[in-house]
N, C-alpha and C. Protein backbone atom coordinates (compact mmCIF):
# COMPACT_ATOMS: atom_id res chain seq x y z
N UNK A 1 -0.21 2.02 -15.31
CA UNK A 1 1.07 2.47 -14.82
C UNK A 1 1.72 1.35 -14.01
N UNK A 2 2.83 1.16 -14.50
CA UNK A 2 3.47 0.24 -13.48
C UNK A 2 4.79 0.57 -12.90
N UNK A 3 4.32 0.14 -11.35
CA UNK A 3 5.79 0.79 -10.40
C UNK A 3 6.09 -0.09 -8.94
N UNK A 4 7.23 0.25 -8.69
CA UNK A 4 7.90 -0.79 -7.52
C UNK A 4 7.12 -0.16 -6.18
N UNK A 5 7.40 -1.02 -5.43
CA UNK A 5 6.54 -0.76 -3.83
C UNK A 5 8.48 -0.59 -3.40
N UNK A 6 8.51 0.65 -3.27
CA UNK A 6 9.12 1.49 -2.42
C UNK A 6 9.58 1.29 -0.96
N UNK A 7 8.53 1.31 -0.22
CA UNK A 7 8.53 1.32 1.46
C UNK A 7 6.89 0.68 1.71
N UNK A 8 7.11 -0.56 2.40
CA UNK A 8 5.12 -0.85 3.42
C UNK A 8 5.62 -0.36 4.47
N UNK A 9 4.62 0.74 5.00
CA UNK A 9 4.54 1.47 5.68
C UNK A 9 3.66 0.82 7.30
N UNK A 10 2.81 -0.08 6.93
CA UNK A 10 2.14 -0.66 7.40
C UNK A 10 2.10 -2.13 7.60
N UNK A 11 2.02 -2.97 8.62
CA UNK A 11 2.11 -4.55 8.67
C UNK A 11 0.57 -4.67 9.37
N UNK A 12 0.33 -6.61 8.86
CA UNK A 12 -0.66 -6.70 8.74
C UNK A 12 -1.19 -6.85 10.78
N UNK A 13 -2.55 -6.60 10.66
CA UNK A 13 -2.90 -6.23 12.45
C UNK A 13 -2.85 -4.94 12.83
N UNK A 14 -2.18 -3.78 12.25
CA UNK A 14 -2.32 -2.55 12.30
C UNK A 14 -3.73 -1.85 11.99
N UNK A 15 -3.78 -1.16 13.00
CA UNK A 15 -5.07 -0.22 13.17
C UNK A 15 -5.11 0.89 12.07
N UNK A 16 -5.61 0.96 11.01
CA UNK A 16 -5.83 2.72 9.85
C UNK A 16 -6.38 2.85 9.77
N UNK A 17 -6.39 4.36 9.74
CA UNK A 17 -7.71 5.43 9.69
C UNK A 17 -7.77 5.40 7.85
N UNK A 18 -8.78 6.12 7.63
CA UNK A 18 -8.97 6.82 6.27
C UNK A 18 -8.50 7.86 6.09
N UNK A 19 -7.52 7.46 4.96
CA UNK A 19 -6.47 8.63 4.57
C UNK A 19 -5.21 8.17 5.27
N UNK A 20 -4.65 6.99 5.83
CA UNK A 20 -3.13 6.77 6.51
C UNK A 20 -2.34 5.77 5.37
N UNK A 21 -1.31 6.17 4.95
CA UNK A 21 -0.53 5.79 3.66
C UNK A 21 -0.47 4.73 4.37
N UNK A 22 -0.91 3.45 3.52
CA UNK A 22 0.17 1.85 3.34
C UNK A 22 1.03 1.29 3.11
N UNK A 23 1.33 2.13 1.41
CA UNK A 23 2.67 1.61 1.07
C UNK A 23 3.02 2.98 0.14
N UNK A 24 4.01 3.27 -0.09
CA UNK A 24 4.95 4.18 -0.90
C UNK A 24 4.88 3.61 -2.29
N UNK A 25 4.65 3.86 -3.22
CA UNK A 25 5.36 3.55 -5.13
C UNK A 25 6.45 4.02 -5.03
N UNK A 26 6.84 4.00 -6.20
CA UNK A 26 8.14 4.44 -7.28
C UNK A 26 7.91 4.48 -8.51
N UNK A 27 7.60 5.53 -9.12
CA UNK A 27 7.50 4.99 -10.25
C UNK A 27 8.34 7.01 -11.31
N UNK A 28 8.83 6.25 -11.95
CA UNK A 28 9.79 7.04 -13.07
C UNK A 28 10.11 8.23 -12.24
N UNK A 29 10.60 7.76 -10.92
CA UNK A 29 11.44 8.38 -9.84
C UNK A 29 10.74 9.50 -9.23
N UNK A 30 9.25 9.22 -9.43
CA UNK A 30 8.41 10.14 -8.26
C UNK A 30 7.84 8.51 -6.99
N UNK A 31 7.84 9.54 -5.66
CA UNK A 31 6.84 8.62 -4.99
C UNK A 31 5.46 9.03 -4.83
N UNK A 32 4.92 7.64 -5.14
CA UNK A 32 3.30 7.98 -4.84
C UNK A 32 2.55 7.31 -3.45
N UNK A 33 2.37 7.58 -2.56
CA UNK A 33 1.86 7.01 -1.13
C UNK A 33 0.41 6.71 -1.69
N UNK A 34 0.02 5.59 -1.23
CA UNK A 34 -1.12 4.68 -1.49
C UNK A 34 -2.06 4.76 -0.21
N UNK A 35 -3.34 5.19 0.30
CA UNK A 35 -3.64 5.60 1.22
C UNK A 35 -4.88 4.55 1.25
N UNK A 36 -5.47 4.27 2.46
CA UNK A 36 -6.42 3.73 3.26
C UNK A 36 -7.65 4.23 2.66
N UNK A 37 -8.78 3.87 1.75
CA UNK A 37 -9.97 4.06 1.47
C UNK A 37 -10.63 4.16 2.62
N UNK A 38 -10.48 3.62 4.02
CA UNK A 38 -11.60 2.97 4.98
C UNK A 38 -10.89 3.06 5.80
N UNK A 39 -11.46 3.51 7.18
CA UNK A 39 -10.83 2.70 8.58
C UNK A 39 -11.19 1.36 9.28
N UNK A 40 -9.90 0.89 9.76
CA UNK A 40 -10.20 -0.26 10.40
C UNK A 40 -9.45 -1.42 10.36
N UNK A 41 -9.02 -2.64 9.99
CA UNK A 41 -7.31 -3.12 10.64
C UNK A 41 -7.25 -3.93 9.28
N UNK A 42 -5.54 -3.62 8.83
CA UNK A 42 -4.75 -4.63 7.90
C UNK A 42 -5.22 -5.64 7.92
N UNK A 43 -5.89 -7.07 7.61
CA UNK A 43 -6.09 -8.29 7.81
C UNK A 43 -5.05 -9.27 6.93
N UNK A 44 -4.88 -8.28 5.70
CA UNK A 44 -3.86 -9.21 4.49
C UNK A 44 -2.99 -8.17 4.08
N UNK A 45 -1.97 -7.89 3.73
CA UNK A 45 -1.20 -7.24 3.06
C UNK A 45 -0.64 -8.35 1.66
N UNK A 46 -0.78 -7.98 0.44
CA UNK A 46 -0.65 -8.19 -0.81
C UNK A 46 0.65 -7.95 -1.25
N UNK A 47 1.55 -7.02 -0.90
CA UNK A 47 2.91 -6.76 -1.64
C UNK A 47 4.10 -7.15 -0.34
N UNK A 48 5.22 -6.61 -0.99
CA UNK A 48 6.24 -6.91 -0.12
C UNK A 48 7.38 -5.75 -0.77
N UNK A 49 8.23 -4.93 -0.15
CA UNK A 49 9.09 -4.18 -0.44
C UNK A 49 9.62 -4.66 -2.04
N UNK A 50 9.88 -3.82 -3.01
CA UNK A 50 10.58 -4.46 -4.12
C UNK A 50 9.79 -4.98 -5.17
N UNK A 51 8.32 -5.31 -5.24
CA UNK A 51 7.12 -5.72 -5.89
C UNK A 51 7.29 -5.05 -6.67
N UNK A 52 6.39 -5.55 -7.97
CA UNK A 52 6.47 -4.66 -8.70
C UNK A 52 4.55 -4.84 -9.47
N UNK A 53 4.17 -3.28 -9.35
CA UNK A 53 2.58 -3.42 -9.20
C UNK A 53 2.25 -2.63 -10.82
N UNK A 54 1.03 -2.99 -10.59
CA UNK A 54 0.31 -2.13 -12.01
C UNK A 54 -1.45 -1.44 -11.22
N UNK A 55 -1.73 -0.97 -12.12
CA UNK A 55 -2.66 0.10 -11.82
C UNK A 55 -3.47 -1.22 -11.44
N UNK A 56 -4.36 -1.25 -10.24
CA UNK A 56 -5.98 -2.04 -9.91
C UNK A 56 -5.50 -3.24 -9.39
N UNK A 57 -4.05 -3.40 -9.19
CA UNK A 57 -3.65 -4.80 -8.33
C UNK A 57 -3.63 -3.82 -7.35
N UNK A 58 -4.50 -5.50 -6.29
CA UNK A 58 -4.85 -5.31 -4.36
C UNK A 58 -3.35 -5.11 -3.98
N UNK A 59 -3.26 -4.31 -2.96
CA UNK A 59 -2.02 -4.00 -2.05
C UNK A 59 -2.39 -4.55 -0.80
N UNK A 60 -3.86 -4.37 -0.08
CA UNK A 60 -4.03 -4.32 1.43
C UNK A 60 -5.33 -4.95 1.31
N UNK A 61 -5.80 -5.73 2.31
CA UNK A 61 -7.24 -5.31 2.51
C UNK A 61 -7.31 -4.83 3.87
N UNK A 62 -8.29 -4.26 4.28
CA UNK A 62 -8.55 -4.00 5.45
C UNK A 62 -10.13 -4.04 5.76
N UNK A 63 -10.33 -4.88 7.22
CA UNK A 63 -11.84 -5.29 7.63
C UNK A 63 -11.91 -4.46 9.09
């Protein structure tokens, strides 16, 4: 599936729990919120508003 990054919800140095949305999709005009596998802090963020992603491309990491 491929779809635009919507809204980052999150910048990198931010503290997330498991389960706190990162970034918003778009895709064939539904949104899909992309959520935190893990707690514990942004170190890299991968996209940027306007991206355009496919299924199993990194968005975040978090350590």
């Amino acid at each position: 599936m491929v779809a635009n990054v919507w809204k980052v919800v999150v910048a990198e140095g931010d503290s997330v729990e498991d389960g706190d949305t990162l970034v918003i999709l778009e895709s064939m005009k539904m949104e899909i919120p992309v959520v935190a596998e893990e707690s514990g802090t942004v170190t890299q963020l991968k996209v940027a508003e306007g991206d355009v992603v496919q299924d199993g491309d990194l968005i975040a990491v978090i350590e």
